[in-house]
Protein backbone atom coordinates (compact mmCIF):
# COMPACT_ATOMS: atom_id res chain seq x y z
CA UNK A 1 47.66 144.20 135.80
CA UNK A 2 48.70 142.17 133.21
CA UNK A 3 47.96 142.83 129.26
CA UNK A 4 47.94 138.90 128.66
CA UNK A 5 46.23 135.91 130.46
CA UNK A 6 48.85 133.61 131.79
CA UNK A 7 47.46 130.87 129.49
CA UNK A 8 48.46 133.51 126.90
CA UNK A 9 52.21 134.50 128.32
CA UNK A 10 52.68 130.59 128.54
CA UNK A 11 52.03 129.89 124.96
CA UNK A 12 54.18 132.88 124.11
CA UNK A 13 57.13 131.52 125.89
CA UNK A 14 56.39 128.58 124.12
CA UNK A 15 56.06 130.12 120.72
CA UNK A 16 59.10 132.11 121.43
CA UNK A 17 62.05 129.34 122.24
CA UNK A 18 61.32 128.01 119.05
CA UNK A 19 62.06 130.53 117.24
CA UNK A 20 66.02 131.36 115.98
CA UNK A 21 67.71 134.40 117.26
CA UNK A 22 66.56 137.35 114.66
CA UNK A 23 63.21 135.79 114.52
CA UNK A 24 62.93 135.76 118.34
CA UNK A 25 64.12 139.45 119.08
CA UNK A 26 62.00 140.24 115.94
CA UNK A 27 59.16 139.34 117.62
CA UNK A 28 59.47 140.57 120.90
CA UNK A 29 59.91 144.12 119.43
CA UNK A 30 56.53 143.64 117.34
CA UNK A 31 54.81 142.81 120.66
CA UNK A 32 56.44 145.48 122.60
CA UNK A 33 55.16 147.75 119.75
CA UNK A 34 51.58 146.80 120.35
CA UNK A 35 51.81 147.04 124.27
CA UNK A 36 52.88 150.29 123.80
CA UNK A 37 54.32 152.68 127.10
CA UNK A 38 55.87 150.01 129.38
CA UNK A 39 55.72 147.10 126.57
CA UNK A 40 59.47 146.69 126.63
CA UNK A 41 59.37 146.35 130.32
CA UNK A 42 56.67 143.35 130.38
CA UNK A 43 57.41 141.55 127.43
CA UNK A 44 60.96 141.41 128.16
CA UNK A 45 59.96 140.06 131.72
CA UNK A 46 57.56 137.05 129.97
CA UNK A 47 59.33 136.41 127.55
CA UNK A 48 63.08 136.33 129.26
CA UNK A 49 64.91 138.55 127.05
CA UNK A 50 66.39 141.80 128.05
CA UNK A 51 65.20 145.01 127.07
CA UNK A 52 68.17 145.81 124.63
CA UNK A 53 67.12 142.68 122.32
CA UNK A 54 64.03 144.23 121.83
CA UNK A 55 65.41 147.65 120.94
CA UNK A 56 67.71 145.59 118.47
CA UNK A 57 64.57 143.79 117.06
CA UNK A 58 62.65 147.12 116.55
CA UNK A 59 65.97 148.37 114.70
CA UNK A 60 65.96 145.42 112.67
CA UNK A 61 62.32 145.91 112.09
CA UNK A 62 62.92 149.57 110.72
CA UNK A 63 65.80 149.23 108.83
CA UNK A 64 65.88 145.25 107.22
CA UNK A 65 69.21 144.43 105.93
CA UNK A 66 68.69 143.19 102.44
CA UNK A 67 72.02 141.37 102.00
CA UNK A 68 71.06 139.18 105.76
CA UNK A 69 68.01 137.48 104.28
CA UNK A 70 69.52 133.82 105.61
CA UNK A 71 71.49 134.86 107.93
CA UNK A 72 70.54 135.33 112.06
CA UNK A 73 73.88 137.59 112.62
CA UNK A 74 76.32 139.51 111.24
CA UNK A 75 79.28 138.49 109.26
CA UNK A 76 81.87 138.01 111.86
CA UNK A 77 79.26 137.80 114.73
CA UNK A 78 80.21 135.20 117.41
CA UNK A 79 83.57 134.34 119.59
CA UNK A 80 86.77 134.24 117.30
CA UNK A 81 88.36 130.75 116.63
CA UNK A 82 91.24 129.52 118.23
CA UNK A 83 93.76 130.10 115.69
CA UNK A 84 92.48 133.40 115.06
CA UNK A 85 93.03 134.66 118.38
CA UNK A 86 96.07 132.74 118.36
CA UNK A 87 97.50 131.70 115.34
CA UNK A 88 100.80 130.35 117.20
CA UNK A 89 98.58 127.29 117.97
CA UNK A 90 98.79 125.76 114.34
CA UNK A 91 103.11 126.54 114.43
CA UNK A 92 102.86 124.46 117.96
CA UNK A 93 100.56 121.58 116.30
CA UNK A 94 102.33 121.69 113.50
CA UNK A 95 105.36 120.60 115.34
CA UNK A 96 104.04 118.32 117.89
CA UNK A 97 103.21 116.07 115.51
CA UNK A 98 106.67 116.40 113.21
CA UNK A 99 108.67 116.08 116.40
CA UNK A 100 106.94 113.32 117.92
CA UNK A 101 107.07 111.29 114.72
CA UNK A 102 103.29 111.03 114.80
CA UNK A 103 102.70 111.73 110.84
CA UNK A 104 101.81 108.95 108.58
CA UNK A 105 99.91 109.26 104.92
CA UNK A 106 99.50 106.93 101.99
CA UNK A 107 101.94 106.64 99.64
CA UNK A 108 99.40 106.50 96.48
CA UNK A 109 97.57 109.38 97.34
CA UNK A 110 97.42 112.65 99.61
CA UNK A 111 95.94 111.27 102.81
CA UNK A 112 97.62 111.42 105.73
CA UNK A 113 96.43 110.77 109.58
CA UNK A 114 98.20 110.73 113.26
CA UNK A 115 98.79 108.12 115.56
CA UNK A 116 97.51 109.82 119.21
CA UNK A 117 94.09 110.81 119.43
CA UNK A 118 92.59 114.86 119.63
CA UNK A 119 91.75 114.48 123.61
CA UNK A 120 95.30 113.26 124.04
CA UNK A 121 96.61 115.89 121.91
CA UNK A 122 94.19 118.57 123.40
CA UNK A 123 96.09 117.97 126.72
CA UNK A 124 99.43 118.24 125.12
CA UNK A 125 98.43 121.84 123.63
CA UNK A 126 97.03 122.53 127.42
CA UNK A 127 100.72 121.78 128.85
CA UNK A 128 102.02 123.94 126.30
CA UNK A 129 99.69 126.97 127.57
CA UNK A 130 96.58 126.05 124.94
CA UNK A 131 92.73 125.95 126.51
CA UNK A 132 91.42 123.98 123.50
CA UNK A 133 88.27 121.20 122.94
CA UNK A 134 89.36 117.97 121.49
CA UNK A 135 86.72 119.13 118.96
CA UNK A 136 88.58 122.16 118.18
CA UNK A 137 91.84 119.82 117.50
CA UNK A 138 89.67 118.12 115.49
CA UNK A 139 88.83 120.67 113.36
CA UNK A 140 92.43 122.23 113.12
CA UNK A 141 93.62 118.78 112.35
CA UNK A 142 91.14 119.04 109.44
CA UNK A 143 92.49 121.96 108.53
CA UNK A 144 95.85 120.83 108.09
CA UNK A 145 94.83 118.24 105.51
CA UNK A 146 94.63 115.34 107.80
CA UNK A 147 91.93 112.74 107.76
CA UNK A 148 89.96 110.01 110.32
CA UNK A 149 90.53 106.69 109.59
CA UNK A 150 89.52 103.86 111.02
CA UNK A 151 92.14 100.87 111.99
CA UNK A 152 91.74 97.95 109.18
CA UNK A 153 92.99 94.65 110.70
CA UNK A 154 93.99 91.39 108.90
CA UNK A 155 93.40 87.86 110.28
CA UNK A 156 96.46 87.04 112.25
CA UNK A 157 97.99 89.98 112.56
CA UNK A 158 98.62 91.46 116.05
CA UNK A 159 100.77 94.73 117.60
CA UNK A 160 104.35 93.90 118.28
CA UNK A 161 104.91 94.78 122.16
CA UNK A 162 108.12 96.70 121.16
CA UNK A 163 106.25 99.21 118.59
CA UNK A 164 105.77 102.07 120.72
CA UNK A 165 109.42 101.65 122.25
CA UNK A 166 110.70 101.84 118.95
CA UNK A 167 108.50 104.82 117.80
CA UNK A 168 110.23 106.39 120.60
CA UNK A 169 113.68 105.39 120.08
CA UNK A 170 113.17 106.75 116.58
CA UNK A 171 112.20 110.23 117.83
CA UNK A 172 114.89 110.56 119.91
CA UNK A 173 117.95 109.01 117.12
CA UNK A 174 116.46 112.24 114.64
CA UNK A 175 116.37 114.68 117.49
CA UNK A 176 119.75 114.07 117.92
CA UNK A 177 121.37 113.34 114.41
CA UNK A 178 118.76 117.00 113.52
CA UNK A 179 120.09 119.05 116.50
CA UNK A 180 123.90 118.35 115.87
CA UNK A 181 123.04 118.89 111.72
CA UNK A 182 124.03 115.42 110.54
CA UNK A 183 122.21 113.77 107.78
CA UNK A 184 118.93 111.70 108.00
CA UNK A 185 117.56 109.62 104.72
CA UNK A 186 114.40 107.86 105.06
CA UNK A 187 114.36 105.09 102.34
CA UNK A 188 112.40 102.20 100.79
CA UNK A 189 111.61 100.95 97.51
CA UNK A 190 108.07 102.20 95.93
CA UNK A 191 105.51 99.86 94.01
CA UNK A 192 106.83 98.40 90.93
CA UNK A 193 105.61 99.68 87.36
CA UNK A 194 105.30 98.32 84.14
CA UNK A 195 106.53 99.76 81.26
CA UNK A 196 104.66 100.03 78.35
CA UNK A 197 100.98 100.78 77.36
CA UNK A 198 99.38 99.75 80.52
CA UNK A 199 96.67 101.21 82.33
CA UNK A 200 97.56 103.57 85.21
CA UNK A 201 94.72 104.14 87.98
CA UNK A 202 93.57 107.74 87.89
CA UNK A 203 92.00 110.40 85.78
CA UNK A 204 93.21 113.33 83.82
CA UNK A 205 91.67 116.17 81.66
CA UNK A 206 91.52 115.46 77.84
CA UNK A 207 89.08 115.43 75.02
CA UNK A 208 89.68 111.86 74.74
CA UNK A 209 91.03 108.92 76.59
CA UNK A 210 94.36 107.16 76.26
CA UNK A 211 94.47 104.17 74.66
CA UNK A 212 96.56 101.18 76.57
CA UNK A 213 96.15 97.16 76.20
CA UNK A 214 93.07 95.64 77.50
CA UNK A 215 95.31 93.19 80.12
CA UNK A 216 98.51 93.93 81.97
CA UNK A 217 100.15 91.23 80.97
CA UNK A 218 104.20 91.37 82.42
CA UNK A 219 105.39 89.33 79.52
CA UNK A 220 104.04 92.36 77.09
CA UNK A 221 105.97 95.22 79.31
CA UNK A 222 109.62 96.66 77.58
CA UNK A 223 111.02 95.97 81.19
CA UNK A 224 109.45 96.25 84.99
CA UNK A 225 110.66 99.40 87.32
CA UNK A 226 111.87 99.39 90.25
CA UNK A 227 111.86 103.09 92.09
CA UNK A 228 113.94 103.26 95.50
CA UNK A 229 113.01 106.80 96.70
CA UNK A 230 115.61 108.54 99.25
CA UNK A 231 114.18 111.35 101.18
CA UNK A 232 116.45 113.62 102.96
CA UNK A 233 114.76 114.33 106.14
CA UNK A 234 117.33 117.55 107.39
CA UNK A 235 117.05 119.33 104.40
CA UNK A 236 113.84 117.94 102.92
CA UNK A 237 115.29 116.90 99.56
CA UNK A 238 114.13 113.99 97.44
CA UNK A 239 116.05 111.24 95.31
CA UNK A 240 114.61 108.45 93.18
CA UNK A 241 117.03 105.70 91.37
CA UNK A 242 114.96 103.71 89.24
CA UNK A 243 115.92 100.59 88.72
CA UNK A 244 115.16 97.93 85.76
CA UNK A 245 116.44 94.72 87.66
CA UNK A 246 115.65 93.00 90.93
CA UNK A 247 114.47 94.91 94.33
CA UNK A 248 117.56 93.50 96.27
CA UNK A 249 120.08 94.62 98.71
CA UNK A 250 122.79 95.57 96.54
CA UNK A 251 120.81 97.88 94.49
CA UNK A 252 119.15 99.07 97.23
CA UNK A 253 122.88 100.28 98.84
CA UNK A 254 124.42 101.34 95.89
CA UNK A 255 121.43 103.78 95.28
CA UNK A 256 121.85 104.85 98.75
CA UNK A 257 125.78 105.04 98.25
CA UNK A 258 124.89 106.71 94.28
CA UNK A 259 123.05 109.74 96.84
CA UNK A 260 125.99 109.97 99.12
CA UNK A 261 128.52 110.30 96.16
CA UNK A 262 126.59 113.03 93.96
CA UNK A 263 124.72 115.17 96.82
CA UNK A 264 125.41 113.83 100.46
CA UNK A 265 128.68 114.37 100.93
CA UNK A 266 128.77 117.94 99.22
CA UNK A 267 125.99 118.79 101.72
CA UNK A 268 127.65 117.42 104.89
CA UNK A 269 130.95 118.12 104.25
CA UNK A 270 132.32 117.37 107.78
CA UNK A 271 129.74 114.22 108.98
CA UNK A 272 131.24 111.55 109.93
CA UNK A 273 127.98 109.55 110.95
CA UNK A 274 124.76 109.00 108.64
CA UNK A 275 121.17 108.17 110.19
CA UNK A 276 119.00 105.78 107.55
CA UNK A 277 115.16 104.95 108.45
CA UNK A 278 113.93 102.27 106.55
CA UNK A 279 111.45 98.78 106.80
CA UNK A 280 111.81 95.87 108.26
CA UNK A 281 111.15 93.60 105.44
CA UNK A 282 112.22 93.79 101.13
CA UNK A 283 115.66 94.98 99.73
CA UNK A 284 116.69 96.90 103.37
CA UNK A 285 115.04 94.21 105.72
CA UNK A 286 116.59 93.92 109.44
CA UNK A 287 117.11 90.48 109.01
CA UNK A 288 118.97 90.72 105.30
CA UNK A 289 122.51 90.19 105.52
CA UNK A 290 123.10 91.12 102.15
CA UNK A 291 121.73 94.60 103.09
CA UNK A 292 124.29 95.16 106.53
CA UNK A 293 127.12 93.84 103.91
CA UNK A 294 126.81 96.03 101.40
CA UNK A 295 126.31 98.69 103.57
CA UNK A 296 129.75 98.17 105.03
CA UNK A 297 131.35 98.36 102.01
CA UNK A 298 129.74 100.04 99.78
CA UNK A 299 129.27 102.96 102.13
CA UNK A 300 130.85 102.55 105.46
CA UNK A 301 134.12 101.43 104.46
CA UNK A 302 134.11 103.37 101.25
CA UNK A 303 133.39 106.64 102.42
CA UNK A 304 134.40 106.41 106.12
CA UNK A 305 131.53 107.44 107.98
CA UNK A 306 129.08 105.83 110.79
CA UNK A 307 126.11 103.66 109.47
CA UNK A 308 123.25 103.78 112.09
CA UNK A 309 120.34 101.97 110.87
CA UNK A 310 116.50 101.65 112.37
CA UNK A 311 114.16 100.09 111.01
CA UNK A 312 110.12 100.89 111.57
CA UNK A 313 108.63 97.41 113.36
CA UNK A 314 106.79 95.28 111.23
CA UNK A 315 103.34 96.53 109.79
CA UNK A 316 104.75 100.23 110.01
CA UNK A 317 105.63 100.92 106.69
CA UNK A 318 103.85 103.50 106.55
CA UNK A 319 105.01 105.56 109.19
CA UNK A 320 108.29 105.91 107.34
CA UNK A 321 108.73 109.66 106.06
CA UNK A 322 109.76 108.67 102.25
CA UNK A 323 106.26 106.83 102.24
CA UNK A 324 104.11 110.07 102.49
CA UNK A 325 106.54 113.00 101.64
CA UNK A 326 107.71 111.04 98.14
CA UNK A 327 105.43 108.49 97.38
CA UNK A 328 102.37 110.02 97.53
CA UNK A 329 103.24 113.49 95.52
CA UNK A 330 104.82 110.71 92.62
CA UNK A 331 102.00 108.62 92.65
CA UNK A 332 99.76 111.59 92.32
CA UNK A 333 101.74 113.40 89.37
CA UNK A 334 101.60 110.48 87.19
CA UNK A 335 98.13 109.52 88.16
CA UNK A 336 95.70 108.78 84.99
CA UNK A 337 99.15 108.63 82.86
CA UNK A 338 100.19 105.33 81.15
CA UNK A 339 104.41 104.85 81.49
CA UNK A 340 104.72 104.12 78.08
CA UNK A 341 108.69 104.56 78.19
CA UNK A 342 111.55 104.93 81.30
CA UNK A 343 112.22 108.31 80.16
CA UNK A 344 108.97 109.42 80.00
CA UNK A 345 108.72 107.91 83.66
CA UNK A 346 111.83 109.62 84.76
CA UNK A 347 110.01 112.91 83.52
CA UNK A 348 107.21 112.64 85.93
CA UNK A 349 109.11 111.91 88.84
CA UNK A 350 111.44 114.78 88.03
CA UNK A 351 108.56 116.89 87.42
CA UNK A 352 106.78 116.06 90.58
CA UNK A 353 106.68 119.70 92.33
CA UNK A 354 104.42 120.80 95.18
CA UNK A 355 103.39 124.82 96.40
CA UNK A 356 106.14 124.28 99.17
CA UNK A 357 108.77 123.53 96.39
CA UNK A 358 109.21 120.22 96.40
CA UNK A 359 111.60 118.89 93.64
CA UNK A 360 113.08 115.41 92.93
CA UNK A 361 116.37 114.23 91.38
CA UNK A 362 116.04 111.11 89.29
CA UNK A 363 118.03 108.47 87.79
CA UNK A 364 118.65 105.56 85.52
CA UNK A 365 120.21 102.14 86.77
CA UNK A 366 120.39 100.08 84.26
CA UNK A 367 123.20 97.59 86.11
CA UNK A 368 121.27 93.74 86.72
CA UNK A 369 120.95 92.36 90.26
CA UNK A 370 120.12 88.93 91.26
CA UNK A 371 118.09 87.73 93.69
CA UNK A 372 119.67 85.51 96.06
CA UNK A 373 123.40 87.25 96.62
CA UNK A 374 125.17 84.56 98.50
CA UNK A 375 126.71 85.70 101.98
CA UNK A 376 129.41 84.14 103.29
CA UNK A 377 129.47 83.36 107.46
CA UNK A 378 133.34 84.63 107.11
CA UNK A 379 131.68 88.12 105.68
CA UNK A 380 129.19 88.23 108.17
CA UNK A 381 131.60 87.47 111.24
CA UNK A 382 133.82 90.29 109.46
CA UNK A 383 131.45 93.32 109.90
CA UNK A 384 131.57 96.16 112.41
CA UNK A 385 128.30 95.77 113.38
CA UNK A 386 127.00 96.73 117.15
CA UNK A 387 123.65 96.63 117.97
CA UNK A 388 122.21 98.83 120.32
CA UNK A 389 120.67 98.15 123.43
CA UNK A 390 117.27 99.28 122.71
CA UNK A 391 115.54 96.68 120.24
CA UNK A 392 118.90 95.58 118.63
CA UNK A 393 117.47 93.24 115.83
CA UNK A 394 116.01 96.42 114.51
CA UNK A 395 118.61 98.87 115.34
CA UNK A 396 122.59 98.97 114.76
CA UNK A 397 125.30 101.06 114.41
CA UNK A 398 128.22 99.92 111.07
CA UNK A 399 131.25 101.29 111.99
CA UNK A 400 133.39 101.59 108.78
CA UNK A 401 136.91 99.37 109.14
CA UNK A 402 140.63 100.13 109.19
């Protein structure tokens, strides 16, 4: 016969789902306890627990654990994560998403993101012998510094139906140019700054505030820079040639061709063929002919090597590695800190370091540029240019002449 009513055992079942775990085999050992001989036995059957829960509880009740006031288990209790089991699974993310040229960040700050989505890269980790959750991707994406973001549109603008092809084609020229050890520079020119006692967005630690005008006006500045950042992508190294002209094709090549003199070449001794990622639009545009001219001779034909060029379709900016792997470390090292003088601007971006040891080479160009170089159709018809067959406005080979 039963010690309870069944009005009783149903309002204990009741009682007893709502409590948490400890509280739950906590209380099944207290009414064990009262039951006495054959307690365990009934209680466990009402109440749906098993009989060693309520041993555990009546442990628990006997000998409290002071330091487990708020918590319901041990430290460590539950299944182990993912990358604790495995921790080859963060190596293998790690470089599905370098490889696949799926990285992109802000150049102004430390965000990054990825273009596929977790369920798409949860099956990619199952292919590669992974049984994950897109929730657990998720959460190791987090891990990895990377952040949600929504997509923010502008009126007009639309996808380019050849955007994913060239993504592609991308990935596969850097396969190649990494896998035979040739060199790969990612390039672009970085938000112009005013020199002088301007204010600088950010916040650093001081007693007191730094003192700048009250308006940025351009006609008060010493001179405007112009930072073209070149970022080695085989050997991770990291150039800046700051500029006090015009963004414009020439300067934009001869700081790529200032690189090749002073580091590239001692690097790559024996390449004979150079791989350069940059925009479609400013100073290295696809459509600039200034920019495929100087490139012939200020680098091609000067220092005899192959030129291959491919540019990131429009609106992808900032998918290109300088963007994120320069840009944003810069940006954040001189955050809060006016740029009262070049040298003092120099300073930050050669003291721009990161826990991975980052460092950055910086220079002066003083030379002017102007805007509107004149190209001659006699130049143009003169250049070894061949596009290639996949999206050939945005992708060419300059082959340097006799």
């Amino acid at each position: 016969m039963s010690p309870y009513l069944p009005s009783i055992e149903t309002h204990m079942q009741a009682f007893y789902q709502s409590l948490s775990e400890k509280a739950r085999r906590r209380y099944a050992a207290i009414e064990a306890h009262k039951l006495g001989h054959g307690g365990r036995s009934y209680i466990a059957r009402v109440l749906g627990c098993s009989r060693q829960t309520i041993t555990q509880g009546l442990h628990d009740l006997r000998e409290p654990d002071p330091f487990e006031r708020t918590r319901i288990r041990r430290p460590g209790g539950g299944r182990k994560l993912v990358e604790e089991k495995d921790p080859t699974i963060m190596v293998v993310l790690e470089q599905m998403l370098s490889n696949e040229n799926e990285i992109a960040g802000d150049p102004m700050g430390k965000q990054k993101w990825v273009r596929s989505s977790t369920r798409r890269l949860r099956a990619r980790l199952e292919e590669a012998g992974y049984q994950v959750s897109h929730t657990t991707v998720c959460r190791l994406l987090k891990d990895m510094d990377f952040s949600l973001k929504t997509n923010k549109r502008k009126q007009g603008s639309s996808k380019h139906p050849e955007r994913d092809k060239q993504f592609q084609y991308i990935a596969a020229q850097r396969q190649v140019f990494a896998g035979a050890g040739l060199p790969i520079i990612s390039v672009d020119t970085k938000k112009k700054e005013l020199i002088g006692e301007f204010r600088h967005n950010g916040r650093t630690w001081r007693r007191e505030a730094e003192e700048v005008n009250e308006h940025d006006f351009p006609n008060a500045a010493q001179c405007r820079a112009v930072p073209f950042g070149i970022y080695d992508v085989t050997r991770n190294d990291r150039y800046v040639v700051v500029g006090i002209s015009n963004d414009t094709p020439q300067f934009a090549v001869n700081a790529i061709a200032r690189w090749w003199e002073s580091d590239g070449r001692a690097v790559y001794p024996l390449a004979d063929q150079l791989l350069i990622l940059a925009d479609g639009g400013g100073s290295n545009g696809s459509r600039a002919r200034a920019w495929k001219c100087n490139l012939q001779r200020q680098v091609s034909d000067k220092y005899g090597i192959k030129v291959i060029v491919c540019h990131y379709p429009p609106g992808c900016s900032k998918w290109n590695p300088v963007e994120h792997r320069l840009f944003s470390q810069i940006s954040c090292n001189w955050a809060g800190k006016p740029l009262r003088t070049l040298e003092r601007m120099l300073g930050y971006i050669r003291g721009t370091t990161t826990t991975t040891g980052l460092t950055v080479k910086a220079f002066l160009d003083a030379a002017p540029y102007k805007k509107g170089q004149k190209i001659k159709k006699e130049d143009c018809e003169q250049l070894q240019l061949s596009p290639h067959t996949v999206c050939p406005r945005w992708n060419y080979t300059i082959t340097p002449r006799p």
